[in-house]
C-alpha atoms as a PDB file:
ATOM      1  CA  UNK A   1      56.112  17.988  40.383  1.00  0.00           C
ATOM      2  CA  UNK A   2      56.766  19.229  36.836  1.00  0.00           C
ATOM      3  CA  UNK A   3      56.294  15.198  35.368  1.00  0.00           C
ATOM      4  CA  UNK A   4      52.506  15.341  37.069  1.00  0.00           C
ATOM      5  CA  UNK A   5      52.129  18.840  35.536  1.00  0.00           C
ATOM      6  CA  UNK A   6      52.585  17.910  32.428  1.00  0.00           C
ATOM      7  CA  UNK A   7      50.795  14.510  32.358  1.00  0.00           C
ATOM      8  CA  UNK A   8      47.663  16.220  33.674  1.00  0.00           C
ATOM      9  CA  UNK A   9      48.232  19.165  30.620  1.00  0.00           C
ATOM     10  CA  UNK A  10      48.533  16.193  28.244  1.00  0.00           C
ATOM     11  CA  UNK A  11      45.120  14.534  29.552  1.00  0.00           C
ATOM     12  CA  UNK A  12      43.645  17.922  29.529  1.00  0.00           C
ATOM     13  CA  UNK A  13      45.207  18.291  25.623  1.00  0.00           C
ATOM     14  CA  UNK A  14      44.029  14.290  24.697  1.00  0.00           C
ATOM     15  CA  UNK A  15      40.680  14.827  26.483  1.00  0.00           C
ATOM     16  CA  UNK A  16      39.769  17.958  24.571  1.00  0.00           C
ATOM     17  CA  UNK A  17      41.369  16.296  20.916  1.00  0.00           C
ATOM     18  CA  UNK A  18      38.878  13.582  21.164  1.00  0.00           C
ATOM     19  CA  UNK A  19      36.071  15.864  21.961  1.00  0.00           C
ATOM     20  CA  UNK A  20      36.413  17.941  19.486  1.00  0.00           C
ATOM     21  CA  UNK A  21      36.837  15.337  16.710  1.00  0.00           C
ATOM     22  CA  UNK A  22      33.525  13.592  18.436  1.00  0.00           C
ATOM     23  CA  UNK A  23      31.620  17.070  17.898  1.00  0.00           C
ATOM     24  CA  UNK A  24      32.965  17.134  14.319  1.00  0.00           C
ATOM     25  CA  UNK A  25      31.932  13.876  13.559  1.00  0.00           C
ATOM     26  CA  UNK A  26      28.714  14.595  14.884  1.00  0.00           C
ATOM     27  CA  UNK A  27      28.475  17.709  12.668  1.00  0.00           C
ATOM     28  CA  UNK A  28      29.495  15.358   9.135  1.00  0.00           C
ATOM     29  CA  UNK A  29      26.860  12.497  10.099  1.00  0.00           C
ATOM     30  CA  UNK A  30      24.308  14.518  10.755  1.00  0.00           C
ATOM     31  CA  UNK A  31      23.490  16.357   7.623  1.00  0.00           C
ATOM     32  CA  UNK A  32      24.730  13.118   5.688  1.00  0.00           C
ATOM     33  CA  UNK A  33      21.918  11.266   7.609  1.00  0.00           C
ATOM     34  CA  UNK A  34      19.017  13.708   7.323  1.00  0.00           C
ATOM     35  CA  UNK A  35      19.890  13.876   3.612  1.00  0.00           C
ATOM     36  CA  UNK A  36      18.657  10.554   2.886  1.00  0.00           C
ATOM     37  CA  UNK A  37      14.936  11.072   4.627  1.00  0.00           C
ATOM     38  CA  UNK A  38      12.353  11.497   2.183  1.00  0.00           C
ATOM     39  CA  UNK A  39      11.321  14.556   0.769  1.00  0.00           C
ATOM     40  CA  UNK A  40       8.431  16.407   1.093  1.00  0.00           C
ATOM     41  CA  UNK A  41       6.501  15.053  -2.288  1.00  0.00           C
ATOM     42  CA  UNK A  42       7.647  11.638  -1.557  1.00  0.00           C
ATOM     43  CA  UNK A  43       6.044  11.770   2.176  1.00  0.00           C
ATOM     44  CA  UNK A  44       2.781  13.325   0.799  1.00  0.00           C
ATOM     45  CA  UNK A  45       2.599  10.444  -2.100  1.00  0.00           C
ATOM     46  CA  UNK A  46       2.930   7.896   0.635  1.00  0.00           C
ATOM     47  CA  UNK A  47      -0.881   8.234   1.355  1.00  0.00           C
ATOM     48  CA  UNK A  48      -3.646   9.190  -0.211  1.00  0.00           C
ATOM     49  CA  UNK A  49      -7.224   9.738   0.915  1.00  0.00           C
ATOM     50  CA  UNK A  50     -10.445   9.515  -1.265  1.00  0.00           C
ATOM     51  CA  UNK A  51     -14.317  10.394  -0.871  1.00  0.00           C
ATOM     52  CA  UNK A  52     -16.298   7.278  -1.152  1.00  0.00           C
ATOM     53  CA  UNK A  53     -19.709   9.136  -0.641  1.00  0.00           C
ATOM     54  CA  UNK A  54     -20.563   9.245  -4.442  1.00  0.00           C
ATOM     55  CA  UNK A  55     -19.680   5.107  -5.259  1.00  0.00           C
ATOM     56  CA  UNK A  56     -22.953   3.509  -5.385  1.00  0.00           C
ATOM     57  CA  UNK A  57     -23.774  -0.180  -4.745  1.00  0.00           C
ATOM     58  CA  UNK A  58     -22.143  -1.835  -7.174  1.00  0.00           C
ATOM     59  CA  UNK A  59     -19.358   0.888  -8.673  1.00  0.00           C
ATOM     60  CA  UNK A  60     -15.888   0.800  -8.175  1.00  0.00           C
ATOM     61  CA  UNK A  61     -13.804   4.109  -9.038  1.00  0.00           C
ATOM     62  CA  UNK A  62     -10.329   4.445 -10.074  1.00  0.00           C
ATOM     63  CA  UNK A  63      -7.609   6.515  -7.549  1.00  0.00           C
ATOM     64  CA  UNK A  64      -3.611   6.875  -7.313  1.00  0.00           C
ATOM     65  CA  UNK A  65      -2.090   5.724  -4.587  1.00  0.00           C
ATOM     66  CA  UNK A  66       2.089   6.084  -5.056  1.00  0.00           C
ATOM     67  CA  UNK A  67       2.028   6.322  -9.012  1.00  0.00           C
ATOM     68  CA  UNK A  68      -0.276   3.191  -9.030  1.00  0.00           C
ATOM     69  CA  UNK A  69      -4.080   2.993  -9.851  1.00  0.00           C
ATOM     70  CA  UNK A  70      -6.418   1.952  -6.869  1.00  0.00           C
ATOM     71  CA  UNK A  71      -9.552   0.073  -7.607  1.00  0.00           C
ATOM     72  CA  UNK A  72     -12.213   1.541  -4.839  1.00  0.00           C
ATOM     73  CA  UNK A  73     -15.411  -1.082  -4.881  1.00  0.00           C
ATOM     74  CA  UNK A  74     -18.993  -0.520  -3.410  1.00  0.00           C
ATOM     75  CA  UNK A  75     -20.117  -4.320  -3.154  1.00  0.00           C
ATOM     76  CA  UNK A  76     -23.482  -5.291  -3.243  1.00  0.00           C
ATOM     77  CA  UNK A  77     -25.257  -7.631  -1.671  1.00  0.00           C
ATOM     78  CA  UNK A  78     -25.187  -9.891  -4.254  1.00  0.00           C
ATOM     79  CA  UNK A  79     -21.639  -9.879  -5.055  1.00  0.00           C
ATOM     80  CA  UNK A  80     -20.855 -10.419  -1.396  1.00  0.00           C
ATOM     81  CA  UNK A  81     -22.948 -13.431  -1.236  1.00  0.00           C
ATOM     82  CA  UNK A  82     -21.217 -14.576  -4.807  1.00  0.00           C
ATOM     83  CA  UNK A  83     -18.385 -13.650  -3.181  1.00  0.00           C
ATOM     84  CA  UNK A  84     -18.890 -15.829   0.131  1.00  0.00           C
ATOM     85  CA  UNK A  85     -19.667 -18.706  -2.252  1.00  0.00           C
ATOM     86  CA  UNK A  86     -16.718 -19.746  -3.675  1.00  0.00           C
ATOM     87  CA  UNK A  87     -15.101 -22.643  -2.176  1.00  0.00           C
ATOM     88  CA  UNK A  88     -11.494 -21.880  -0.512  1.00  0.00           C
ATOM     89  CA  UNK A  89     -10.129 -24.979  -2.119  1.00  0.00           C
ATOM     90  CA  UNK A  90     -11.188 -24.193  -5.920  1.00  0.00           C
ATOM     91  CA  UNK A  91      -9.157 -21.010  -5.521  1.00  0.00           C
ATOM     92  CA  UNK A  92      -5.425 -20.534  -6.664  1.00  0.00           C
ATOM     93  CA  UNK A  93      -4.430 -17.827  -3.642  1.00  0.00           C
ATOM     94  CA  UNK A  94      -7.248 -18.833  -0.947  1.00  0.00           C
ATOM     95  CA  UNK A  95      -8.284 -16.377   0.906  1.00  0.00           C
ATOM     96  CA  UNK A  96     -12.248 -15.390   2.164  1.00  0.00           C
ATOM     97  CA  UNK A  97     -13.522 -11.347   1.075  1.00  0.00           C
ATOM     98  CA  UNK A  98     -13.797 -10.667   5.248  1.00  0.00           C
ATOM     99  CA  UNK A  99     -10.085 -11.256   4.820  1.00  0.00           C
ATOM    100  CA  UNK A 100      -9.547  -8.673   2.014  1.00  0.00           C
ATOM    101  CA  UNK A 101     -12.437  -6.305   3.917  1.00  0.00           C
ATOM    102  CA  UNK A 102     -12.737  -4.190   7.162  1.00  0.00           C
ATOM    103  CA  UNK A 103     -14.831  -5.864  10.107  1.00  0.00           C
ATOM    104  CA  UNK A 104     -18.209  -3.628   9.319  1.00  0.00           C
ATOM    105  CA  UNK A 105     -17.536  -2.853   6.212  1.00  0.00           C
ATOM    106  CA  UNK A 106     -17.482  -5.369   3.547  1.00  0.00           C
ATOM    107  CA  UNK A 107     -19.010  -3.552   1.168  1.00  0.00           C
ATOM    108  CA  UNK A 108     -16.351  -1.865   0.690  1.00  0.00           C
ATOM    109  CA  UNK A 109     -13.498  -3.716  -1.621  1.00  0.00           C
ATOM    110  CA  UNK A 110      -9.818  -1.856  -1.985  1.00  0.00           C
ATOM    111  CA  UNK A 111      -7.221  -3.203  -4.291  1.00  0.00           C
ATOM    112  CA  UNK A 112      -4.150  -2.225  -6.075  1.00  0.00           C
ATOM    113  CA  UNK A 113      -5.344  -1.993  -9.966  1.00  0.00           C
ATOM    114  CA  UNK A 114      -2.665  -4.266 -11.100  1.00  0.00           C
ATOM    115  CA  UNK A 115      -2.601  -7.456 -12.303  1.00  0.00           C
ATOM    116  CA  UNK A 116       0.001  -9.768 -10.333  1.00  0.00           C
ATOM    117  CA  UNK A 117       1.067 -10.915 -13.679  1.00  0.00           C
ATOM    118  CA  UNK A 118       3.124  -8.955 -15.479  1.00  0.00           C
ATOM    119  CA  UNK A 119       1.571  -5.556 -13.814  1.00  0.00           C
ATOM    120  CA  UNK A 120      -1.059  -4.381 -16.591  1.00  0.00           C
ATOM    121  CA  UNK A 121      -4.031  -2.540 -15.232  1.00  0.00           C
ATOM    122  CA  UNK A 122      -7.029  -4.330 -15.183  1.00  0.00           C
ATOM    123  CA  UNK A 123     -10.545  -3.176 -16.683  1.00  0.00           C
ATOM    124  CA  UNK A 124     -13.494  -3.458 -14.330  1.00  0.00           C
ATOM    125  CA  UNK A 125     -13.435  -0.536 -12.181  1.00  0.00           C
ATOM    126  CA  UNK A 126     -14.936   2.129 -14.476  1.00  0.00           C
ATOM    127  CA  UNK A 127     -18.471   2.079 -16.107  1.00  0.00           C
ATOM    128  CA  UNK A 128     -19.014   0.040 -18.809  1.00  0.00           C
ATOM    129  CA  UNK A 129     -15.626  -1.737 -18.798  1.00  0.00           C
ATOM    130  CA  UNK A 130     -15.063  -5.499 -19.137  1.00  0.00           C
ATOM    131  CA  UNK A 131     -15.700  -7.188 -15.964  1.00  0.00           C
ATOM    132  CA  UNK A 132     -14.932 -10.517 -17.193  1.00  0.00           C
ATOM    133  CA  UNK A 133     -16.360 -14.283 -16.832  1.00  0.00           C
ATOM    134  CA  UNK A 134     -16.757 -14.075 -12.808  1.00  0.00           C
ATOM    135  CA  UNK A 135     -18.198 -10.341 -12.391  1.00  0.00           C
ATOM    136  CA  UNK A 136     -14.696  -8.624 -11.032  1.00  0.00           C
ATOM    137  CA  UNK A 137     -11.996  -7.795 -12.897  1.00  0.00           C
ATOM    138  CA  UNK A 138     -10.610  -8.249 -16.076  1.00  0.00           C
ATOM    139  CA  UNK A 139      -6.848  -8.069 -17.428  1.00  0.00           C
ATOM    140  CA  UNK A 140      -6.859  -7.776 -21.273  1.00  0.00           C
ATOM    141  CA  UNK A 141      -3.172  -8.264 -21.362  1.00  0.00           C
ATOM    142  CA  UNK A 142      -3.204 -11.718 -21.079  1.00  0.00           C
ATOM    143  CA  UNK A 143      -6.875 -12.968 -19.927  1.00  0.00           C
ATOM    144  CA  UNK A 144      -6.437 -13.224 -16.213  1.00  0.00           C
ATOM    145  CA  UNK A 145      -9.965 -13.192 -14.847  1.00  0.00           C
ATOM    146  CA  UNK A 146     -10.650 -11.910 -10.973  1.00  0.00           C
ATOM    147  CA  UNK A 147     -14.160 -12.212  -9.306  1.00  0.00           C
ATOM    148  CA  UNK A 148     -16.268  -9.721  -7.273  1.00  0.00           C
ATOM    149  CA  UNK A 149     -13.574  -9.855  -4.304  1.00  0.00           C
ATOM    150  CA  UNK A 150     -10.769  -9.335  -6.829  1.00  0.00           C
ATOM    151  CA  UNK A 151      -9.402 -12.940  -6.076  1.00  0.00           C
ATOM    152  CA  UNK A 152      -7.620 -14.315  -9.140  1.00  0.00           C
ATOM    153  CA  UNK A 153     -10.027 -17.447 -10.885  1.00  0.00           C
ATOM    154  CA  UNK A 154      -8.629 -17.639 -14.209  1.00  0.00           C
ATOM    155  CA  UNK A 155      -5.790 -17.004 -16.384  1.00  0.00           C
ATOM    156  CA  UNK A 156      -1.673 -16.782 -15.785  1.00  0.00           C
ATOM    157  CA  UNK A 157      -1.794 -14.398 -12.793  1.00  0.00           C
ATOM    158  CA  UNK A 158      -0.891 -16.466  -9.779  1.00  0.00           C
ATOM    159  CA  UNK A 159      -2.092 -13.666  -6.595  1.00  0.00           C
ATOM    160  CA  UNK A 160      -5.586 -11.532  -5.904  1.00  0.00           C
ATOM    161  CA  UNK A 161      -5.519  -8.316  -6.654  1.00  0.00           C
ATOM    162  CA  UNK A 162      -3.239  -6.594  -3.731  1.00  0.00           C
ATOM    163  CA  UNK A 163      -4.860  -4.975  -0.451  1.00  0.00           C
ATOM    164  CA  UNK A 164      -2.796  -2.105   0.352  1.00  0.00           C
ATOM    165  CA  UNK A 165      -2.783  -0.659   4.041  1.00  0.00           C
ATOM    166  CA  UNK A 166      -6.286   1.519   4.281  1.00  0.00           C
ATOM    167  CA  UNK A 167      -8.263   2.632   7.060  1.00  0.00           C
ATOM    168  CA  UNK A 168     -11.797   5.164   7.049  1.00  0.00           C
ATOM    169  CA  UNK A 169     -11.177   8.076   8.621  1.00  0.00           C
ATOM    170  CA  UNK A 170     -14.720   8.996   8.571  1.00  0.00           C
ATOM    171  CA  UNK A 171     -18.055   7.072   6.531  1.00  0.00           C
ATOM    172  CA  UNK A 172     -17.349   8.621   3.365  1.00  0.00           C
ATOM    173  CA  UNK A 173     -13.818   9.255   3.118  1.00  0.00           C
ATOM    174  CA  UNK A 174     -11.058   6.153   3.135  1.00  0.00           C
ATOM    175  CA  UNK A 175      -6.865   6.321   3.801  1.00  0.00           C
ATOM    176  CA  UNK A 176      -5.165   4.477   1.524  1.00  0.00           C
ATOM    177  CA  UNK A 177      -1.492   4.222   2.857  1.00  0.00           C
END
């Protein structure tokens, strides 16, 4: 009788080791793991929303969107039929402006503002500023030319202008992020 008495106390004593090292454990991961989550300016950087209701036909505004410029574009007609012109096959990264675009609104053209080259910032986006040789943008950097749906044409830049993750949220205000 005393042998199972003291195998069932040394269960009892292994049993209740084990769970409190497993509660310990639990109390070291934790905080280690909820450490590394982002913090509260890094999770508010991670999207960004702007107004669109003041770009008119034709304008493209500059934004930030996680310490990087955002070039915002208001299409026109014209430059969506310019745009819709271009062979696939005479371009270095194919791809059409419905594929850069939301369905219903392809007037509305949202890149990153840097150039896939070597990561200058393009002109083209405010008023006045170099658009260059096929109406988009222009890197001065090193000459890379992009057209009216911010596809590269010319110069040592071999990717369009990046489309980062956006969706409207309403007709005159846009999520970038």
């Amino acid at each position: 009788m005393a042998e199972e008495d003291g195998v069932r106390r040394r269960d009892f004593i292994n049993i209740a080791a084990v769970s409190a090292a497993g509660v310990a454990g639990v109390g070291v991961v934790i905080p280690m793991v909820s450490q590394m989550s982002a913090s509260a300016d890094v999770l508010a950087a991670s999207s960004t929303e702007v107004d669109i209701s003041n770009i008119d036909p034709g304008q493209a505004i500059k934004a930030v969107f996680r310490k990087q410029p955002v070039f915002v574009r208001n299409l026109t007609p014209k430059e969506i039929s310019e745009a819709n012109a271009v062979p696939l096959s005479s371009l270095r990264d194919p791809q059409t402006l419905a594929e850069r675009t939301k369905e219903g609104k392809e007037n509305w053209l949202i890149t990153m503002g840097v150039c896939t080259h070597l990561g200058c910032v393009p002109l083209g986006a405010g008023e006045g500023e170099n658009r260059g040789e096929f109406g988009g943008y222009f890197c001065p950097c090193h000459g890379s030319a992009y057209d009216t749906a911010a596809r590269i044409r010319k110069g040592p830049a071999p990717k369009n202008l990046e489309v980062p993750e956006y969706e409207f949220t309403s007709d005159t205000v846009v999520k970038i992020g």
